[in-house]
C-alpha atoms as a PDB file:
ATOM      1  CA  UNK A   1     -22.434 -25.563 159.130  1.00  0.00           C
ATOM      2  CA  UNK A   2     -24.932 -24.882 161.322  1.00  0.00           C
ATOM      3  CA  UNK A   3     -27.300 -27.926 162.942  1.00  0.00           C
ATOM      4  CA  UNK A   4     -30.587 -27.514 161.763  1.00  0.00           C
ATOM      5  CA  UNK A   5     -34.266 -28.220 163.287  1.00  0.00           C
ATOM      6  CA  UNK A   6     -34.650 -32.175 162.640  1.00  0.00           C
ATOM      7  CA  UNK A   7     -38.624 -33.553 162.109  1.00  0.00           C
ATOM      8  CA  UNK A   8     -40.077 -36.546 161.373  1.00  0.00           C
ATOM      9  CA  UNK A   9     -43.054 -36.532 159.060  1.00  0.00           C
ATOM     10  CA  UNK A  10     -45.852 -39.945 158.884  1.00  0.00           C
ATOM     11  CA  UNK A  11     -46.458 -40.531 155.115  1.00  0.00           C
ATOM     12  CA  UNK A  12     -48.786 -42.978 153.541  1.00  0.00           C
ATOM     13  CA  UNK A  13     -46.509 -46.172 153.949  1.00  0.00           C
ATOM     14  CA  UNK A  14     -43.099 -44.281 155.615  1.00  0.00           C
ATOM     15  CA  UNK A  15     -41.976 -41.989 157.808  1.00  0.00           C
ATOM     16  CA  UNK A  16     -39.950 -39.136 156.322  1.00  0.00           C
ATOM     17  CA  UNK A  17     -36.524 -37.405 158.267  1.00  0.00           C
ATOM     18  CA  UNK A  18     -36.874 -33.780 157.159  1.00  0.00           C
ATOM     19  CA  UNK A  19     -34.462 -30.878 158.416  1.00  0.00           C
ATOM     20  CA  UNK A  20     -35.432 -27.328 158.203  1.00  0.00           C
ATOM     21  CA  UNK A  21     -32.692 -24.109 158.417  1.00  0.00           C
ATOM     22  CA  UNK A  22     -33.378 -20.413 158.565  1.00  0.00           C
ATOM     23  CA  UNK A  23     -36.346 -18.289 157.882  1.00  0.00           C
ATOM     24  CA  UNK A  24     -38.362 -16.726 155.726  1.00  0.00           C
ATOM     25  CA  UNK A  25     -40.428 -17.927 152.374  1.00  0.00           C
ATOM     26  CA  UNK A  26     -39.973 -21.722 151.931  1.00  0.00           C
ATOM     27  CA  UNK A  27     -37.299 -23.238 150.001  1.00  0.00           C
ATOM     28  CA  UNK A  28     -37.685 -27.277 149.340  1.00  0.00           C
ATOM     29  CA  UNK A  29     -34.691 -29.089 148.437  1.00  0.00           C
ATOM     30  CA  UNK A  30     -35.757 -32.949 146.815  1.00  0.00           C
ATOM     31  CA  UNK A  31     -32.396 -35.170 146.753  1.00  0.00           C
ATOM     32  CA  UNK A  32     -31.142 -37.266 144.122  1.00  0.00           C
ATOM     33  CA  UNK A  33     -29.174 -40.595 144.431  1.00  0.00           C
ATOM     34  CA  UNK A  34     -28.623 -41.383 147.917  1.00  0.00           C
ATOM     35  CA  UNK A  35     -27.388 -38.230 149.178  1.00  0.00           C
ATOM     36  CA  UNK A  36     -30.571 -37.551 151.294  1.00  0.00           C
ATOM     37  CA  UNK A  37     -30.680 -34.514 153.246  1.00  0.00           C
ATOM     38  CA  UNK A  38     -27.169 -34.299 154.118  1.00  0.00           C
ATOM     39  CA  UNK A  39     -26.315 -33.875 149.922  1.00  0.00           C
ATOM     40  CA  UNK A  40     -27.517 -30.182 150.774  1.00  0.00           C
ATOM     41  CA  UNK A  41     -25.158 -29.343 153.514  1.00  0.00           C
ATOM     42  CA  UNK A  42     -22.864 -27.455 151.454  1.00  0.00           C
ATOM     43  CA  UNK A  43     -25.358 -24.961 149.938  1.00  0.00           C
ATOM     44  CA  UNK A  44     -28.136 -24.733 153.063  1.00  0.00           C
ATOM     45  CA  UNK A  45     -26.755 -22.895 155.617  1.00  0.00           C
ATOM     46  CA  UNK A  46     -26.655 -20.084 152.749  1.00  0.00           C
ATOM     47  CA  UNK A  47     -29.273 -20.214 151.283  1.00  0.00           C
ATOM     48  CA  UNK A  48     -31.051 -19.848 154.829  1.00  0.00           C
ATOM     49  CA  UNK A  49     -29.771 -16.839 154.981  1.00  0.00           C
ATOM     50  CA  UNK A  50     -32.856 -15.566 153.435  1.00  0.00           C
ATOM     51  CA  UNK A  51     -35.215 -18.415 152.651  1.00  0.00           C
ATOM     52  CA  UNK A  52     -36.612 -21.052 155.036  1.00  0.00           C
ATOM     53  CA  UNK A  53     -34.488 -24.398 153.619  1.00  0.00           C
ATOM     54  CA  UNK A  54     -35.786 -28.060 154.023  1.00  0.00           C
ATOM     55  CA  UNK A  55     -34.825 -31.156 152.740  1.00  0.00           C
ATOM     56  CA  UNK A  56     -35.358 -34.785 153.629  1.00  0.00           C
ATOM     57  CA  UNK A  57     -35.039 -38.257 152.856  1.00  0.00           C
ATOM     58  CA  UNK A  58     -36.698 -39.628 151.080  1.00  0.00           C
ATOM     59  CA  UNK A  59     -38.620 -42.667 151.217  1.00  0.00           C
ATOM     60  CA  UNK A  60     -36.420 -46.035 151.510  1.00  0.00           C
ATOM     61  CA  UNK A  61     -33.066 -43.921 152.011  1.00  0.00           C
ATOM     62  CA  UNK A  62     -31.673 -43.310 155.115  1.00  0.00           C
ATOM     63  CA  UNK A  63     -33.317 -42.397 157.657  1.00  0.00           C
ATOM     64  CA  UNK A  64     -36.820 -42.325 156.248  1.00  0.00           C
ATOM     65  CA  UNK A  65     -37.974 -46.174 156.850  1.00  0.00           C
ATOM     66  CA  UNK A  66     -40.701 -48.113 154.700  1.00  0.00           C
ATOM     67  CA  UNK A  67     -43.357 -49.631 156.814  1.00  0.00           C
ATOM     68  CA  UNK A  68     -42.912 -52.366 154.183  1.00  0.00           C
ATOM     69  CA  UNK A  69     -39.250 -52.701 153.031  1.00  0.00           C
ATOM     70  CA  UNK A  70     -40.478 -54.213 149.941  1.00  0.00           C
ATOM     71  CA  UNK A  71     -42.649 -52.053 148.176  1.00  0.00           C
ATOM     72  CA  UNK A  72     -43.151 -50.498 144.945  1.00  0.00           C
ATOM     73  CA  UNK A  73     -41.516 -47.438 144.514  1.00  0.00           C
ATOM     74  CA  UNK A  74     -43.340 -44.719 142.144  1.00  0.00           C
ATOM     75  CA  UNK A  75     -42.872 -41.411 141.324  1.00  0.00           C
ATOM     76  CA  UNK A  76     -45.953 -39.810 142.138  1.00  0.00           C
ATOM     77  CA  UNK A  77     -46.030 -41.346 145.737  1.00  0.00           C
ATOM     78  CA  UNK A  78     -42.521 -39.529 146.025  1.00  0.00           C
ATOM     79  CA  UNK A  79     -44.271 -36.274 144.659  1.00  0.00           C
ATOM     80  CA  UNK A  80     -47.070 -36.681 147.186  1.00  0.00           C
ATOM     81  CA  UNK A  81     -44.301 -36.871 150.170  1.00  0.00           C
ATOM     82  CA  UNK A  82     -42.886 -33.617 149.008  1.00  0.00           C
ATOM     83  CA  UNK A  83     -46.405 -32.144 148.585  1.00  0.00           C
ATOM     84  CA  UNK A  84     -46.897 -33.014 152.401  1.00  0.00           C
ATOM     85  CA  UNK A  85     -43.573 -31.339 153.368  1.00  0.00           C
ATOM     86  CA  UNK A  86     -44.628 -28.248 151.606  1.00  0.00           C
ATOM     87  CA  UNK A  87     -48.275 -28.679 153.352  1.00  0.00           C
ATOM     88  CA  UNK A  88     -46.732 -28.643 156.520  1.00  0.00           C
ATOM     89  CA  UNK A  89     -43.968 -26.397 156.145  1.00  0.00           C
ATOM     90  CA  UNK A  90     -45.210 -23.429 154.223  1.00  0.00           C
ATOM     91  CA  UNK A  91     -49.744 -24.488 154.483  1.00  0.00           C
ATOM     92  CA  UNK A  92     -50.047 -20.404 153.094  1.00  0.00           C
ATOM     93  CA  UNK A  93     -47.889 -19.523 150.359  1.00  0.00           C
ATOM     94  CA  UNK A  94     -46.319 -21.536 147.459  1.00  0.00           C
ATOM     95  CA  UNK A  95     -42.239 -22.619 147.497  1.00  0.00           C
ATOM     96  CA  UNK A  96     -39.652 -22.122 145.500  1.00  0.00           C
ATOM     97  CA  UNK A  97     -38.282 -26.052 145.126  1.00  0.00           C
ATOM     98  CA  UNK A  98     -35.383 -27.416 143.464  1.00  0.00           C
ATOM     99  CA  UNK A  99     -34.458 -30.631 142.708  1.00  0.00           C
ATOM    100  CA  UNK A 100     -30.802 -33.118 141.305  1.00  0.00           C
ATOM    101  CA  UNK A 101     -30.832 -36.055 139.596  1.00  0.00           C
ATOM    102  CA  UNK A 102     -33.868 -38.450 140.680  1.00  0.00           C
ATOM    103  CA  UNK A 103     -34.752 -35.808 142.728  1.00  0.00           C
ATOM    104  CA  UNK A 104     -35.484 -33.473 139.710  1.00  0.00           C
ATOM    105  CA  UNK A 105     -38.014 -36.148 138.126  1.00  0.00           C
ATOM    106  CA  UNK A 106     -40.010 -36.011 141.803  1.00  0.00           C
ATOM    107  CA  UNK A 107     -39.835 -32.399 141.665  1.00  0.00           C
ATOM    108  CA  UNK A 108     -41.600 -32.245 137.520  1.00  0.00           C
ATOM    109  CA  UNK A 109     -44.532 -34.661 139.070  1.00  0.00           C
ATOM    110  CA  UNK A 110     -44.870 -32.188 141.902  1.00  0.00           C
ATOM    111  CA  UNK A 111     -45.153 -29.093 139.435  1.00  0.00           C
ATOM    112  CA  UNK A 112     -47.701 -30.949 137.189  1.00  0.00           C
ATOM    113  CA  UNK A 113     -50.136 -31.716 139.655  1.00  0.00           C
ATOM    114  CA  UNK A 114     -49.345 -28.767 142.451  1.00  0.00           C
ATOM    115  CA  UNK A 115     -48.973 -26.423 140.301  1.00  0.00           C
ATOM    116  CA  UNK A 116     -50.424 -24.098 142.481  1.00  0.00           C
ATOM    117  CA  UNK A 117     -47.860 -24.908 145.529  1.00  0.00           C
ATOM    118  CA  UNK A 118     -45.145 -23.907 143.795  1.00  0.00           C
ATOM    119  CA  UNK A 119     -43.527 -20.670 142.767  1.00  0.00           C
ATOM    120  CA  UNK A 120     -40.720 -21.658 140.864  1.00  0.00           C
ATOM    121  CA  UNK A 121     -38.826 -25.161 140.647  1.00  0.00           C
ATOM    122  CA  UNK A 122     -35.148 -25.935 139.496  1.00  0.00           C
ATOM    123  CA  UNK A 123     -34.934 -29.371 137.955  1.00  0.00           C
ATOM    124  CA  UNK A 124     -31.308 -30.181 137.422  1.00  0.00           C
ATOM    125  CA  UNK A 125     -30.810 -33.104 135.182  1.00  0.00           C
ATOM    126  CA  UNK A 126     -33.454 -35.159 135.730  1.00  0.00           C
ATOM    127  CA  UNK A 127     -33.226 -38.350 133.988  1.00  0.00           C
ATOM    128  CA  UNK A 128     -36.503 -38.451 132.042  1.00  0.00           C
ATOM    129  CA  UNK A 129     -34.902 -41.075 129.263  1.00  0.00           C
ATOM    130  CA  UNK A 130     -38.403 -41.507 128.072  1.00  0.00           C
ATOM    131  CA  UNK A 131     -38.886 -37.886 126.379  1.00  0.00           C
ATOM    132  CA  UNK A 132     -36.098 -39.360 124.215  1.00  0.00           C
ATOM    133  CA  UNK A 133     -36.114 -40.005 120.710  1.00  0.00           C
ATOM    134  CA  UNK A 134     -33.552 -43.172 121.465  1.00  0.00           C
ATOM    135  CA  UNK A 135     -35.748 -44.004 124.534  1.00  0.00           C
ATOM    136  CA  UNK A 136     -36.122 -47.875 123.938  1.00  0.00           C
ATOM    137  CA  UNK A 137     -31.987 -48.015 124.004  1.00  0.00           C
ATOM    138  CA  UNK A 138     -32.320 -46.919 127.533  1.00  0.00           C
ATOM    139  CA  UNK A 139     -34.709 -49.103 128.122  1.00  0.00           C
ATOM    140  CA  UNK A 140     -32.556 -52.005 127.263  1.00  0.00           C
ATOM    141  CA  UNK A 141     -29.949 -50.507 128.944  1.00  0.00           C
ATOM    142  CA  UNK A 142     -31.960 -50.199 132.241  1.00  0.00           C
ATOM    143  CA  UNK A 143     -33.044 -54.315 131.837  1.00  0.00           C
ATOM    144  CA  UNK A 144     -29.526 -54.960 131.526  1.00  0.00           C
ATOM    145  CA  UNK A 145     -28.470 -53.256 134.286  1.00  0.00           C
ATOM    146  CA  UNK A 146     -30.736 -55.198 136.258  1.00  0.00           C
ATOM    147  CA  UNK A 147     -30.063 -58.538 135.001  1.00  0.00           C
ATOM    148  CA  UNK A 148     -26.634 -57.804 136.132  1.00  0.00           C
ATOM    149  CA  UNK A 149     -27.792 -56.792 139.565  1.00  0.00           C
ATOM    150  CA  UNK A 150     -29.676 -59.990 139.864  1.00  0.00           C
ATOM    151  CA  UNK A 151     -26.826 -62.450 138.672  1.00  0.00           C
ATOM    152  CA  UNK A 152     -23.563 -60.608 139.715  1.00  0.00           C
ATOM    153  CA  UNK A 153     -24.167 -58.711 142.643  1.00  0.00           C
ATOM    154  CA  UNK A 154     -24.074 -54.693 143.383  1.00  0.00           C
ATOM    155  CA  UNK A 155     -20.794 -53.500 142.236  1.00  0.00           C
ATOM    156  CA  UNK A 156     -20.808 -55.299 138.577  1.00  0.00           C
ATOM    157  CA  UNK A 157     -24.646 -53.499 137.866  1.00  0.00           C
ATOM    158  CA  UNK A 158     -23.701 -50.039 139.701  1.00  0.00           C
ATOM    159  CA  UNK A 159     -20.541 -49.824 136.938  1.00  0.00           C
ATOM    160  CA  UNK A 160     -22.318 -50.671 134.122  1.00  0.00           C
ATOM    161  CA  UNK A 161     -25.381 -48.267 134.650  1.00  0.00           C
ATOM    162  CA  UNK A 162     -21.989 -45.825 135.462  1.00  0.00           C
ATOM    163  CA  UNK A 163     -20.621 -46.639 131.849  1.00  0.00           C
ATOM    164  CA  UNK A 164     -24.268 -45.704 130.301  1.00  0.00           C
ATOM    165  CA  UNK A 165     -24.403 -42.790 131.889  1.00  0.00           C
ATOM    166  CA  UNK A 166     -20.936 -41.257 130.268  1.00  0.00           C
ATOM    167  CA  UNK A 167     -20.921 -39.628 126.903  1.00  0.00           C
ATOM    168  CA  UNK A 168     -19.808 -42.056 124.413  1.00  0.00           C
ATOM    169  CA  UNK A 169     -15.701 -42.656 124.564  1.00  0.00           C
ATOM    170  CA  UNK A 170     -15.470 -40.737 127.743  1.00  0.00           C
ATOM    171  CA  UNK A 171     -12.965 -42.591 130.574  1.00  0.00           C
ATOM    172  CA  UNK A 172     -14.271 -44.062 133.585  1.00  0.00           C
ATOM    173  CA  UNK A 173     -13.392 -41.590 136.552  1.00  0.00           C
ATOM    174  CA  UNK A 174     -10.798 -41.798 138.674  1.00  0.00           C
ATOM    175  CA  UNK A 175     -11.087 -45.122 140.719  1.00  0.00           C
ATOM    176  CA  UNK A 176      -9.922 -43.141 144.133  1.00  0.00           C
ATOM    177  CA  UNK A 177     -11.871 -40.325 143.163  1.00  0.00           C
ATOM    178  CA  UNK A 178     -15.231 -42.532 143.074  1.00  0.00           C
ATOM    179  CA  UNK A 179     -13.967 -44.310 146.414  1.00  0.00           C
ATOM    180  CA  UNK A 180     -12.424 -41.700 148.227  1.00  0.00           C
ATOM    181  CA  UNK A 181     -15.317 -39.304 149.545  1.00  0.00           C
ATOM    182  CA  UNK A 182     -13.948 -36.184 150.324  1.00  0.00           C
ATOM    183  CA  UNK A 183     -13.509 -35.261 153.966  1.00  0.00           C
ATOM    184  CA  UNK A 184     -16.577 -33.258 154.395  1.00  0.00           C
ATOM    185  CA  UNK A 185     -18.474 -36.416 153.600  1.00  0.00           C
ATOM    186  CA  UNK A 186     -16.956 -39.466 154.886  1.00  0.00           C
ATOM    187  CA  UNK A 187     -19.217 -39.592 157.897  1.00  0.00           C
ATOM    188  CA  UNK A 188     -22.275 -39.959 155.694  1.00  0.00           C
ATOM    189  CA  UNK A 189     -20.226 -42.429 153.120  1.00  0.00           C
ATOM    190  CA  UNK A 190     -21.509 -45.942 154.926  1.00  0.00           C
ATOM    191  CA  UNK A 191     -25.335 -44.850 155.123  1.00  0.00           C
ATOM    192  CA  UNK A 192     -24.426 -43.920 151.415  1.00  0.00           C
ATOM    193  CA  UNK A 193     -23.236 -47.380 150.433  1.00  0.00           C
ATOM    194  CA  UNK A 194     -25.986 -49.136 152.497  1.00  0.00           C
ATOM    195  CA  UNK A 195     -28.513 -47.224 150.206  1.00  0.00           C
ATOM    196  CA  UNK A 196     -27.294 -47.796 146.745  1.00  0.00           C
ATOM    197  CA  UNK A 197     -28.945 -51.158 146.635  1.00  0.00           C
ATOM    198  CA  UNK A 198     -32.403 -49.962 147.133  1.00  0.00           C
ATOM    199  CA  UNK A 199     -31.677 -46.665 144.904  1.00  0.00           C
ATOM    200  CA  UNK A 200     -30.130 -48.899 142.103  1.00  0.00           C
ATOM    201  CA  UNK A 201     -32.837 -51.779 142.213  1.00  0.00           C
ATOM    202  CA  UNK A 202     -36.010 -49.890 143.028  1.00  0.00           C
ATOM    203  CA  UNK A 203     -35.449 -45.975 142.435  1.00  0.00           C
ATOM    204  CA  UNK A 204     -33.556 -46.488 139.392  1.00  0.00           C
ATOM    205  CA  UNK A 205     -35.553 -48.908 137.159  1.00  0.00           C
ATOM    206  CA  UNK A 206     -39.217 -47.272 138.619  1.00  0.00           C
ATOM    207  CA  UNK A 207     -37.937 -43.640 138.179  1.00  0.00           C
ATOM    208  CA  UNK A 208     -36.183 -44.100 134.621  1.00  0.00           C
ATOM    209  CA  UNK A 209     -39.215 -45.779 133.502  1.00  0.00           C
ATOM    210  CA  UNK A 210     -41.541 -42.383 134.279  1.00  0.00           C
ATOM    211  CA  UNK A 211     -42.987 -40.530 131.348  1.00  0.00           C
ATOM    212  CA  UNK A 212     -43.823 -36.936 132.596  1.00  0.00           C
ATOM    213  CA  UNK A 213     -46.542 -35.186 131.149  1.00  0.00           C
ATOM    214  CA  UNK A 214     -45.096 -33.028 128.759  1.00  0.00           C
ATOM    215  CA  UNK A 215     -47.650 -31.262 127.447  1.00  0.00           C
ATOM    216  CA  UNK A 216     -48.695 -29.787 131.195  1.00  0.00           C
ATOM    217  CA  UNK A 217     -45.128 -28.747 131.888  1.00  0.00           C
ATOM    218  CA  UNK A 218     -45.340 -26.855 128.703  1.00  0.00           C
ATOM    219  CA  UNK A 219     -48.274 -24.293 129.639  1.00  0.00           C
ATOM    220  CA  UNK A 220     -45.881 -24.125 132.917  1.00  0.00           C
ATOM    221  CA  UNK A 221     -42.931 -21.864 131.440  1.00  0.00           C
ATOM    222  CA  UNK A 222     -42.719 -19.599 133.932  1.00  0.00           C
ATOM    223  CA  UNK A 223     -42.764 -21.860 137.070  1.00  0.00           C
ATOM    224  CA  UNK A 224     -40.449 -24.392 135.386  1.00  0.00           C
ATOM    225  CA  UNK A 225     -36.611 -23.693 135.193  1.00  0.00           C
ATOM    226  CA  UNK A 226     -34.743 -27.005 133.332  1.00  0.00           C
ATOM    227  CA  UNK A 227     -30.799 -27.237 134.483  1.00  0.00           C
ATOM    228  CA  UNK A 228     -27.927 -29.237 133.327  1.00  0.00           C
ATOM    229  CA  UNK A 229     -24.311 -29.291 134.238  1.00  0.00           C
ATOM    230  CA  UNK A 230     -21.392 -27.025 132.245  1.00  0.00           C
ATOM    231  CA  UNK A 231     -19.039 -30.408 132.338  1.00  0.00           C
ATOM    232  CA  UNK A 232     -21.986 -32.621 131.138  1.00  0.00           C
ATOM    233  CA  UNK A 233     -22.838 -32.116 127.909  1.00  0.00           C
ATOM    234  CA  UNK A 234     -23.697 -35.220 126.077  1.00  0.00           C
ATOM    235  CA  UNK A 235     -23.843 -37.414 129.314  1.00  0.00           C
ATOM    236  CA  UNK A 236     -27.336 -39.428 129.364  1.00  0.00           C
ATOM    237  CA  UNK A 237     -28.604 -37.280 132.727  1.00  0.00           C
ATOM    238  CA  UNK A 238     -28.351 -33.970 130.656  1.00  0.00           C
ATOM    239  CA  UNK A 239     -29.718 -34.788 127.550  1.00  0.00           C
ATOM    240  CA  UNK A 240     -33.387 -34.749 129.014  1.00  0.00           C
ATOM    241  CA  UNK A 241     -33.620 -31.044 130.294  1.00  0.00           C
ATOM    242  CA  UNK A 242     -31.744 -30.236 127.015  1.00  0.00           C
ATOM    243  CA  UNK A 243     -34.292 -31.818 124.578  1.00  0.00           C
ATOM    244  CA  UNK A 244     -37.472 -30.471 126.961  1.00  0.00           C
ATOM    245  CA  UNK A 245     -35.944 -27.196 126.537  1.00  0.00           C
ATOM    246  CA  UNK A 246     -35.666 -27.093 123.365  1.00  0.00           C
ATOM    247  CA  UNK A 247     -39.016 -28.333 122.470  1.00  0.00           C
ATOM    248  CA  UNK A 248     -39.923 -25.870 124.973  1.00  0.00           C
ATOM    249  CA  UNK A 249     -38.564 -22.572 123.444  1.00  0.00           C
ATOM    250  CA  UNK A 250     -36.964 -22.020 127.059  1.00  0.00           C
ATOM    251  CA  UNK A 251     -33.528 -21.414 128.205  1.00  0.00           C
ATOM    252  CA  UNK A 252     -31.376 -24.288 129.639  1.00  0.00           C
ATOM    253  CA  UNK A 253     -29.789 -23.006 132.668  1.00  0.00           C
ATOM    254  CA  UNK A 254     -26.181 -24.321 132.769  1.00  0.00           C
ATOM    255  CA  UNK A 255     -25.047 -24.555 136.849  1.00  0.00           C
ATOM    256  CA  UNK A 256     -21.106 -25.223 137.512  1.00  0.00           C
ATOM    257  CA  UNK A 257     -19.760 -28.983 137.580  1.00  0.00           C
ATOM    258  CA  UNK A 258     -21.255 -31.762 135.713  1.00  0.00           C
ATOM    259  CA  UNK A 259     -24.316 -34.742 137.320  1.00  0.00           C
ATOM    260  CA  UNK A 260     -22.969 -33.966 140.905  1.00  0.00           C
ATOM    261  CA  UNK A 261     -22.432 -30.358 140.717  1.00  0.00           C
ATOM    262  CA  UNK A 262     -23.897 -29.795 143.873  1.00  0.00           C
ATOM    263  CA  UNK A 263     -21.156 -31.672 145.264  1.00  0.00           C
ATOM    264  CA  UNK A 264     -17.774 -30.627 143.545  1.00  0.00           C
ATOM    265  CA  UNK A 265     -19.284 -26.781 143.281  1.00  0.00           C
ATOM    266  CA  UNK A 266     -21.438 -26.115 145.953  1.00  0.00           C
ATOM    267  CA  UNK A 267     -20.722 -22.517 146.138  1.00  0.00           C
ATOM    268  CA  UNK A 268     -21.148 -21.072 142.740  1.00  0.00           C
ATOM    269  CA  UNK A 269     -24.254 -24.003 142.526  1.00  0.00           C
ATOM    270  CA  UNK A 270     -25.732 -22.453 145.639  1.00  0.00           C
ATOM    271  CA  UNK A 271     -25.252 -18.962 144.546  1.00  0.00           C
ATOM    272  CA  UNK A 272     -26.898 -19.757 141.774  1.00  0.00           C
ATOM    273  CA  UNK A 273     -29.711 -21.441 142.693  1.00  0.00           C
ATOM    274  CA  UNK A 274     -30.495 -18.666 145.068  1.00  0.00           C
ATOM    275  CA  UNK A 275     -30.475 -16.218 141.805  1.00  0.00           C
ATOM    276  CA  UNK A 276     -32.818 -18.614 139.299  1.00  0.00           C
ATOM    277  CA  UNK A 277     -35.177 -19.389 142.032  1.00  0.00           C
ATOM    278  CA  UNK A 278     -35.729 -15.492 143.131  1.00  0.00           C
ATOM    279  CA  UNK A 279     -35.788 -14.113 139.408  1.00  0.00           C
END
């Protein structure tokens, strides 16, 4: 892995950690979770190879402070950070952008009102519960969740929101595998677990929450690729880009692993991101 070129960005209300790799026409990664940046260090250095690759943290996470620790989290804020990345990073031509998880939702806001900025945009599993016909279960599930947080602590309210995400009568994973990062990422594991409660009590509940605006994404077919995971069918994450493709008339692209894909298969996920976002 090669180091890449690290910036800091000012933001209305944060500064943002960005890291850029390679050259040529822009390529913006958005993180999901609390992976920031670093989630992408198994697919950037190749995809750099012929694209210009940045990613960041963002807001909150990592290394991209608040100015005020407490405030309200929204989506389109988000959207507005990656808008300025893309500003400053490629002011003359439009990127290709993809986006996992939470990151995916930031990158649908971006395509609905930037259209214009971007060429093409990868949204893998982005948890839009809202476009749901069961929506108001996930709602209740989400005020659980934090009710939990609120009375019991982290751990308690990050496995329950786990069990809601799994199809239903699927296992819990492996305890050591959800523990046990592998070795590639143990350096990053303690900024991970110092994030999770800001990503579970503020990301989660404010991002879940979002209603996108279907009806724009819709005239958008040809900028807008929706992605879910070959070992996720069913889970709660997937069934979003599923049902918007579908009422869509568009493909769903399947990419290899499940919700964290990008982690177990970064390879094949890489290869194939390169091949969706250049078609």
């Amino acid at each position: 892995m090669t180091s890449p070129a690290v910036g800091r960005l000012r933001v209305d209300g944060a500064t943002l950690h960005y890291e850029v790799r390679g050259t040529g026409p822009l390529m913006l990664l958005i993180p999901g979770g609390t992976g920031g940046a670093a989630s992408f260090d198994g697919v950037a250095d190749d995809l750099a190879a012929d694209h210009t690759v940045a990613s960041y943290d963002p807001r909150g996470l990592s290394r991209s402070p608040l100015d005020d620790p407490k405030a309200e989290q929204r989506v389109a804020q988000h959207a507005d950070d990656a808008f300025r990345l893309l500003e400053l990073l490629s002011p003359d031509a439009p990127a290709r952008v993809a986006g996992c998880s939470s990151g995916a939702i930031v990158a649908l806001h971006l395509l609905t009102t930037h259209p214009e900025r971007i060429e093409r945009v990868v949204t893998h599993e982005p948890p839009v519960v809202e476009v749901l016909p069961d929506a108001a279960e996930h709602r209740a599930m989400l005020a659980r969740v934090q009710d939990t947080f609120r009375r019991d602590g982290l751990m308690p309210a990050a496995a329950e929101f786990a069990a809601a995400l799994r199809r239903p009568g699927d296992e819990p994973a492996d305890a050591r595998a959800a523990i046990e990062p592998p070795p590639q990422a143990k350096a990053r594991a303690e900024r991970t677990m110092a994030d999770m409660p800001y990503f579970l009590g503020r990301i989660v509940p404010s991002f879940m929450a979002y209603v996108p605006d279907v009806d724009r994404l819709k005239t958008l077919p040809d900028r807008l690729v929706l992605a879910g995971g070959t070992d996720s069918r069913g889970e709660l994450p997937y069934r979003p880009a599923a049902f918007l493709a579908e009422r869509f008339g568009t493909e769903l692209v399947h990419f290899p692993g499940g919700h964290t894909g990008l982690s177990t298969h970064p390879a094949e996920f890489g290869e194939l991101l390169r091949k969706v976002l250049s078609a």
